[in-house]
PDB file of N, CA and C in Angstrom:
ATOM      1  N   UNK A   1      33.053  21.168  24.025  1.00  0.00           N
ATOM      2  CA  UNK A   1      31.911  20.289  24.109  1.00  0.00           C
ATOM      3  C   UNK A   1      31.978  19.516  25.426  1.00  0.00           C
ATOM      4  N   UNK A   2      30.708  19.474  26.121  1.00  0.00           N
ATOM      5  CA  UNK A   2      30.520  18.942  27.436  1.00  0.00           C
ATOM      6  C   UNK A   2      30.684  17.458  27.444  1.00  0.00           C
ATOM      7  N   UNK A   3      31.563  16.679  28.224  1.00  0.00           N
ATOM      8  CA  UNK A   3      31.541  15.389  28.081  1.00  0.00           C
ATOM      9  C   UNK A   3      30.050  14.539  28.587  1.00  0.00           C
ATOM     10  N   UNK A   4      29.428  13.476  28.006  1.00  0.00           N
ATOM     11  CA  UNK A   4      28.490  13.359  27.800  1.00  0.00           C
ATOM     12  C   UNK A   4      28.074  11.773  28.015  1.00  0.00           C
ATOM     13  N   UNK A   5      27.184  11.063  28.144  1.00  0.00           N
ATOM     14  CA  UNK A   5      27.145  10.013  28.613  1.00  0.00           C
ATOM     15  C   UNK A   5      25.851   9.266  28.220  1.00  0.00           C
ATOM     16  N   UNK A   6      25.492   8.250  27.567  1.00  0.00           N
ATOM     17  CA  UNK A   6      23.814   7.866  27.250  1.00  0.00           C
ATOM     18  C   UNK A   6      23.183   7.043  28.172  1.00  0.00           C
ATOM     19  N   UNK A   7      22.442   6.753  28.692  1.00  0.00           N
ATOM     20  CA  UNK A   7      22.491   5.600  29.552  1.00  0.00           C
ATOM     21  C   UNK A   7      21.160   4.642  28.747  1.00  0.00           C
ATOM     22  N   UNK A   8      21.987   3.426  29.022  1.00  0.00           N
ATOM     23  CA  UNK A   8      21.609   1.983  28.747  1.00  0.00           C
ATOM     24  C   UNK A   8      20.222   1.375  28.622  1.00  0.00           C
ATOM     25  N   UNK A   9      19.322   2.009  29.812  1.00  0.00           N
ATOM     26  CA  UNK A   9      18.104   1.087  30.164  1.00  0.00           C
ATOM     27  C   UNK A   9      17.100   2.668  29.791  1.00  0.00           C
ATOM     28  N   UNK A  10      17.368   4.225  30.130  1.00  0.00           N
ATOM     29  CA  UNK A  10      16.535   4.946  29.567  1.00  0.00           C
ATOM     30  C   UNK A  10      16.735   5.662  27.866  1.00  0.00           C
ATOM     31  N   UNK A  11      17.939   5.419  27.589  1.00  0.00           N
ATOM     32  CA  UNK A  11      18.191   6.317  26.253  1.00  0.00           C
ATOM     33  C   UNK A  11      18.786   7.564  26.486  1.00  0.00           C
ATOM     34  N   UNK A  12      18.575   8.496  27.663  1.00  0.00           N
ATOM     35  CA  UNK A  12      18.830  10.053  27.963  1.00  0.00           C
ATOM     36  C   UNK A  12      20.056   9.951  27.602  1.00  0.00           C
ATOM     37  N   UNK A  13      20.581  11.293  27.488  1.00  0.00           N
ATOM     38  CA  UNK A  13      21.923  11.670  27.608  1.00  0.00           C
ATOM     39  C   UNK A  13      22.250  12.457  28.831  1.00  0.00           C
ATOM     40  N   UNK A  14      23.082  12.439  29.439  1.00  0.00           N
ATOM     41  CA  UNK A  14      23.553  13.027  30.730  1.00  0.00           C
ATOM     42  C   UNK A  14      25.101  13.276  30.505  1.00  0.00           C
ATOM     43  N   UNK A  15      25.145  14.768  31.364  1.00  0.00           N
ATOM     44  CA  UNK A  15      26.450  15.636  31.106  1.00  0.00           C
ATOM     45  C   UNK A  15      27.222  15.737  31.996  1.00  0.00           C
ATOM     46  N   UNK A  16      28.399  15.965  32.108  1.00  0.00           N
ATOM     47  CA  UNK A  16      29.189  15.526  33.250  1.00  0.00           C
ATOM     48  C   UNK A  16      29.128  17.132  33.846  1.00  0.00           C
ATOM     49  N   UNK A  17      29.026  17.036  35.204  1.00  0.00           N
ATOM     50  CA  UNK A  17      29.430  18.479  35.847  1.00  0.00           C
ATOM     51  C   UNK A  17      30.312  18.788  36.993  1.00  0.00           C
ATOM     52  N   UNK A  18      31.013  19.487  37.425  1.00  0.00           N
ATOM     53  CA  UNK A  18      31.843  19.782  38.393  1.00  0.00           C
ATOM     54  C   UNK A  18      31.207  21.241  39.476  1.00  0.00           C
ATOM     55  N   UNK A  19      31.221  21.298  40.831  1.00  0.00           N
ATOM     56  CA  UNK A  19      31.266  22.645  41.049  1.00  0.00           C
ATOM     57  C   UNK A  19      32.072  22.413  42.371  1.00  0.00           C
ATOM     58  N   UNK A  20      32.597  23.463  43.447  1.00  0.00           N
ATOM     59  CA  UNK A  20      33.038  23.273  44.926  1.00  0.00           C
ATOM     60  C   UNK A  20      32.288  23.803  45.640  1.00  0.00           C
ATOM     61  N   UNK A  21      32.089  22.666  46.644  1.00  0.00           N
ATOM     62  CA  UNK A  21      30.942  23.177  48.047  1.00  0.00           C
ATOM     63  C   UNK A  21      31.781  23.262  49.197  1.00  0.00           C
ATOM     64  N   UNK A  22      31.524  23.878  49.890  1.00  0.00           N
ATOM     65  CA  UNK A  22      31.770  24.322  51.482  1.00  0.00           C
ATOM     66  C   UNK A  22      31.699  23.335  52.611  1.00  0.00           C
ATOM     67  N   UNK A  23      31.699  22.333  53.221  1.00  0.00           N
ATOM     68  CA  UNK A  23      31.488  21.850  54.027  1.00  0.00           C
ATOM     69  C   UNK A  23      31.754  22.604  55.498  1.00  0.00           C
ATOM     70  N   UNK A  24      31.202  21.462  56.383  1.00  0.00           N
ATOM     71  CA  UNK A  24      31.888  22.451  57.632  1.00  0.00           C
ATOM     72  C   UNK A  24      32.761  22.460  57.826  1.00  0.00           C
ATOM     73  N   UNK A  25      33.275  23.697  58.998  1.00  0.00           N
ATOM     74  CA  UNK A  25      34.444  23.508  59.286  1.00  0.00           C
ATOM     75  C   UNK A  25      35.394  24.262  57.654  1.00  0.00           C
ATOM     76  N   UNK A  26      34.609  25.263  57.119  1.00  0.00           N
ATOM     77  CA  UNK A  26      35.057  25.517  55.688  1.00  0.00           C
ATOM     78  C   UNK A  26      36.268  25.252  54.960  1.00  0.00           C
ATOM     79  N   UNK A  27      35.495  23.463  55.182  1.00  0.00           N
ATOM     80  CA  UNK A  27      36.855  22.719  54.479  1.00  0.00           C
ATOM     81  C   UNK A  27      35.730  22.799  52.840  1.00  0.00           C
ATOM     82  N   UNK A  28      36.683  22.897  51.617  1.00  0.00           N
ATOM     83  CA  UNK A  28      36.013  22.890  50.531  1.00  0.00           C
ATOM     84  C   UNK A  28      36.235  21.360  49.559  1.00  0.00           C
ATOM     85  N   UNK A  29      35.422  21.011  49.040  1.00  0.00           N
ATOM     86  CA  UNK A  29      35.308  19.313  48.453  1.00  0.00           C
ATOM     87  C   UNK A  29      34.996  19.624  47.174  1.00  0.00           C
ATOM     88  N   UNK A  30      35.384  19.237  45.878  1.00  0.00           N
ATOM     89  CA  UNK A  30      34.948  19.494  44.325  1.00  0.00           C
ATOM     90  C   UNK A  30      33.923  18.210  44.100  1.00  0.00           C
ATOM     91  N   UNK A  31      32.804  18.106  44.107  1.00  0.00           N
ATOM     92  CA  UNK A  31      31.298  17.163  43.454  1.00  0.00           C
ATOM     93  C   UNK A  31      31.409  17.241  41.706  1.00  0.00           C
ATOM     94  N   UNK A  32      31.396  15.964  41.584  1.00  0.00           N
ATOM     95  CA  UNK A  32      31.076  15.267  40.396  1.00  0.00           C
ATOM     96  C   UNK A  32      29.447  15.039  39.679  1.00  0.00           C
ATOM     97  N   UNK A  33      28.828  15.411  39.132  1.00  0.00           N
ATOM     98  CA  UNK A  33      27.385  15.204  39.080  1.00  0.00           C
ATOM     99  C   UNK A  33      26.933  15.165  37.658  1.00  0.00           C
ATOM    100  N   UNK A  34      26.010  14.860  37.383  1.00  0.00           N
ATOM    101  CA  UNK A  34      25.474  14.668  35.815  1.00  0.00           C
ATOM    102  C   UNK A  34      24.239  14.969  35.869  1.00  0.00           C
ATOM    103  N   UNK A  35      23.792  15.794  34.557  1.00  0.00           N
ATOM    104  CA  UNK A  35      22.499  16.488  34.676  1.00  0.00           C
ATOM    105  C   UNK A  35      22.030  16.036  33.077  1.00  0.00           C
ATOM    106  N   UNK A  36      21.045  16.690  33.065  1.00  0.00           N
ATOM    107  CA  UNK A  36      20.143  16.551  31.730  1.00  0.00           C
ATOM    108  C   UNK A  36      20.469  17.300  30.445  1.00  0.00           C
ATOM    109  N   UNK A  37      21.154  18.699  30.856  1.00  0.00           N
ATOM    110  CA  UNK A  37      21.306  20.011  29.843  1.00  0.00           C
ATOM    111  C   UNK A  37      22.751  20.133  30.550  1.00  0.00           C
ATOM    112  N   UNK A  38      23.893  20.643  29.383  1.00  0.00           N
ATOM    113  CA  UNK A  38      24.966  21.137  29.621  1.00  0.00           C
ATOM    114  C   UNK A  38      24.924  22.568  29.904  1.00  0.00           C
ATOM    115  N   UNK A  39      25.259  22.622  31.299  1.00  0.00           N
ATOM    116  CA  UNK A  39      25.317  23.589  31.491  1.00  0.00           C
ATOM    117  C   UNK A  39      26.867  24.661  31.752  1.00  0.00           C
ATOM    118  N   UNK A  40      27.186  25.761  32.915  1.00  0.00           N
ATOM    119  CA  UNK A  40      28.085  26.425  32.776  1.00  0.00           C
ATOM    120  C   UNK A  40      29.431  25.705  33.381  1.00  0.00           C
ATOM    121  N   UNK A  41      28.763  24.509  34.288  1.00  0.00           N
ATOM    122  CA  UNK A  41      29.820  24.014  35.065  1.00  0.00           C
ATOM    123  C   UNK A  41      30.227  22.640  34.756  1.00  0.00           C
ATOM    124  N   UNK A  42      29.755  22.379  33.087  1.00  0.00           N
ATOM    125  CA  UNK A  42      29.804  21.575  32.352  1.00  0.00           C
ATOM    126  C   UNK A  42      31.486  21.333  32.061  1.00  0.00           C
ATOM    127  N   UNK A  43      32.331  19.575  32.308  1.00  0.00           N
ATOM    128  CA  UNK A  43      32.918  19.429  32.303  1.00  0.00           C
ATOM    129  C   UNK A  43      33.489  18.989  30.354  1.00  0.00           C
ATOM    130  N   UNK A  44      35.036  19.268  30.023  1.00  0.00           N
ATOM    131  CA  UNK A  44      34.997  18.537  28.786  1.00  0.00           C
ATOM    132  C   UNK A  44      35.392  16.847  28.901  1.00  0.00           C
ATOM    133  N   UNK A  45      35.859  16.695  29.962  1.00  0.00           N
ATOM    134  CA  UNK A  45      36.350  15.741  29.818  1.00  0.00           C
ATOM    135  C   UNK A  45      36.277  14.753  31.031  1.00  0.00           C
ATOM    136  N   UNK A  46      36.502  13.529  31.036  1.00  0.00           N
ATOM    137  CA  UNK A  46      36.419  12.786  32.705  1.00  0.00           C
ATOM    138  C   UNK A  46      37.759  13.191  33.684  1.00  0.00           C
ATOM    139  N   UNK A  47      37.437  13.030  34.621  1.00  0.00           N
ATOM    140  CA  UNK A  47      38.810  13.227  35.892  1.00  0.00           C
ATOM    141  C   UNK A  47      39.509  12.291  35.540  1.00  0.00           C
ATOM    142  N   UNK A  48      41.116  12.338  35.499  1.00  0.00           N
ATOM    143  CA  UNK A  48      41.750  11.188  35.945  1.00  0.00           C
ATOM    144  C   UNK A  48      41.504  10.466  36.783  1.00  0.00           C
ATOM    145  N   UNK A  49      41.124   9.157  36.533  1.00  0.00           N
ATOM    146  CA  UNK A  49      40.946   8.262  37.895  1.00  0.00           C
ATOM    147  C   UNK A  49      39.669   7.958  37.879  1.00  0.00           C
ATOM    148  N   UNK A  50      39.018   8.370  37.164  1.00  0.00           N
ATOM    149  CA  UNK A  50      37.589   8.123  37.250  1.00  0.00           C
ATOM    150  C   UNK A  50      36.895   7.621  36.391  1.00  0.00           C
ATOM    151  N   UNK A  51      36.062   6.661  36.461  1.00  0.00           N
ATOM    152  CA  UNK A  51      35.052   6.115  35.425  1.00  0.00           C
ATOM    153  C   UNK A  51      33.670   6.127  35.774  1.00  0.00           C
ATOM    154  N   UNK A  52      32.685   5.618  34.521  1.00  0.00           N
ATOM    155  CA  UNK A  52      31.428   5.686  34.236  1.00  0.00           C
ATOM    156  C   UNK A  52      30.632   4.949  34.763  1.00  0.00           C
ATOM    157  N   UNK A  53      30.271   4.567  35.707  1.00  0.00           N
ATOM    158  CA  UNK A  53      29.306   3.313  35.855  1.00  0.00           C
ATOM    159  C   UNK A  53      28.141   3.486  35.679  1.00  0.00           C
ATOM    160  N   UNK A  54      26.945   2.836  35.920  1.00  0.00           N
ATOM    161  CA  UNK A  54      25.700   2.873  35.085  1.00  0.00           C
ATOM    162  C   UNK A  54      24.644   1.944  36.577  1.00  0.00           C
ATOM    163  N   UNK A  55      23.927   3.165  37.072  1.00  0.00           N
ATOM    164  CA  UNK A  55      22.830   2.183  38.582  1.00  0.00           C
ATOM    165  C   UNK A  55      21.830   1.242  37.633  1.00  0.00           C
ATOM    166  N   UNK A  56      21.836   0.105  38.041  1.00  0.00           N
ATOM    167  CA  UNK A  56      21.439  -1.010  37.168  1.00  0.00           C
ATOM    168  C   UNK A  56      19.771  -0.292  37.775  1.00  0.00           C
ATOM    169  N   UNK A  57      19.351  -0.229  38.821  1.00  0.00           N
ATOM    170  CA  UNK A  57      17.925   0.292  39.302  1.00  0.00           C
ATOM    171  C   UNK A  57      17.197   0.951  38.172  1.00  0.00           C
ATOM    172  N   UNK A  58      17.674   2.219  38.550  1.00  0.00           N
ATOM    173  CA  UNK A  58      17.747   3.382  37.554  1.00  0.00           C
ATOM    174  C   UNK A  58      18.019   4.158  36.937  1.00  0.00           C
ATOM    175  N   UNK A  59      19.080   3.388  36.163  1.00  0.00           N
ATOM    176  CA  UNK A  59      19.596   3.878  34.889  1.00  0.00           C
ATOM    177  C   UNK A  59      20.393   4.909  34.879  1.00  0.00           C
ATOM    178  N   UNK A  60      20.428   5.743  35.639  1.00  0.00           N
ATOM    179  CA  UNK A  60      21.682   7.178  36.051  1.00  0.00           C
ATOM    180  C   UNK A  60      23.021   6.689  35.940  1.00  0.00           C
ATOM    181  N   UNK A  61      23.525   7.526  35.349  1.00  0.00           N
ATOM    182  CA  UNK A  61      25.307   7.564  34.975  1.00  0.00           C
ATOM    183  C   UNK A  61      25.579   8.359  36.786  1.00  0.00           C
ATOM    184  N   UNK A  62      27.037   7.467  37.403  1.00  0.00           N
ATOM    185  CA  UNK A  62      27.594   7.842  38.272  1.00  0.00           C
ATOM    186  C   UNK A  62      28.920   7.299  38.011  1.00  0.00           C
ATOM    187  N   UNK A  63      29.974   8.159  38.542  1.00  0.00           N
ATOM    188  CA  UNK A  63      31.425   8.845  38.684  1.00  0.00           C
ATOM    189  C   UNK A  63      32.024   7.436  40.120  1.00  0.00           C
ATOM    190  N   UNK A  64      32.954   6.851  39.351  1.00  0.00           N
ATOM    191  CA  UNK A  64      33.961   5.961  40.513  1.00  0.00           C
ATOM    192  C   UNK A  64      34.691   6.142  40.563  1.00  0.00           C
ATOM    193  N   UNK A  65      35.730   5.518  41.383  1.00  0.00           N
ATOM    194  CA  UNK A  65      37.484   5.609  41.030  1.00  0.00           C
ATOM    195  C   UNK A  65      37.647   4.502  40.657  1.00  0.00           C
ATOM    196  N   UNK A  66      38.750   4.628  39.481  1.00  0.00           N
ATOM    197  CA  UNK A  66      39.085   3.392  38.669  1.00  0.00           C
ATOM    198  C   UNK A  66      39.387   2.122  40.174  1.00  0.00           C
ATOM    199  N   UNK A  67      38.691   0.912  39.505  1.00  0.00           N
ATOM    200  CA  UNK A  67      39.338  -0.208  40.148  1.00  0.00           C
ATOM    201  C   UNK A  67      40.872  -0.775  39.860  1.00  0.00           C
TER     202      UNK A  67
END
């Protein structure tokens, strides 16, 4: 089961996702992201080190490093 997240000010649920992109210089970086539908690159669980915060604006779940 995809780890999962509700947010506060809209109700949605949002899913945690992982994939690796290319940058230049084909150095490669792993992205953290949250979507609407669990999909294939759907994570179970949070990263070590990382927590949930919540954009007071608009309401989207985003990925920090623990304080």
């Amino acid at each position: 089961m995809a780890f999962s997240v509700k947010s506060k000010k809209s109700g949605k649920t949002y899913f945690l996702h992982s994939k690796e992109v290319n940058l230049k210089g084909d150095r490669k970086q792993k992205i953290y992201y949250f979507a609407g539908e669990a999909g294939s690159n759907a994570l179970a669980a949070l990263p070590a080190g990382y927590e949930v915060m919540e954009n007071k604006r608009t309401g989207l779940p985003m990925l920090r490093k623990n304080k």
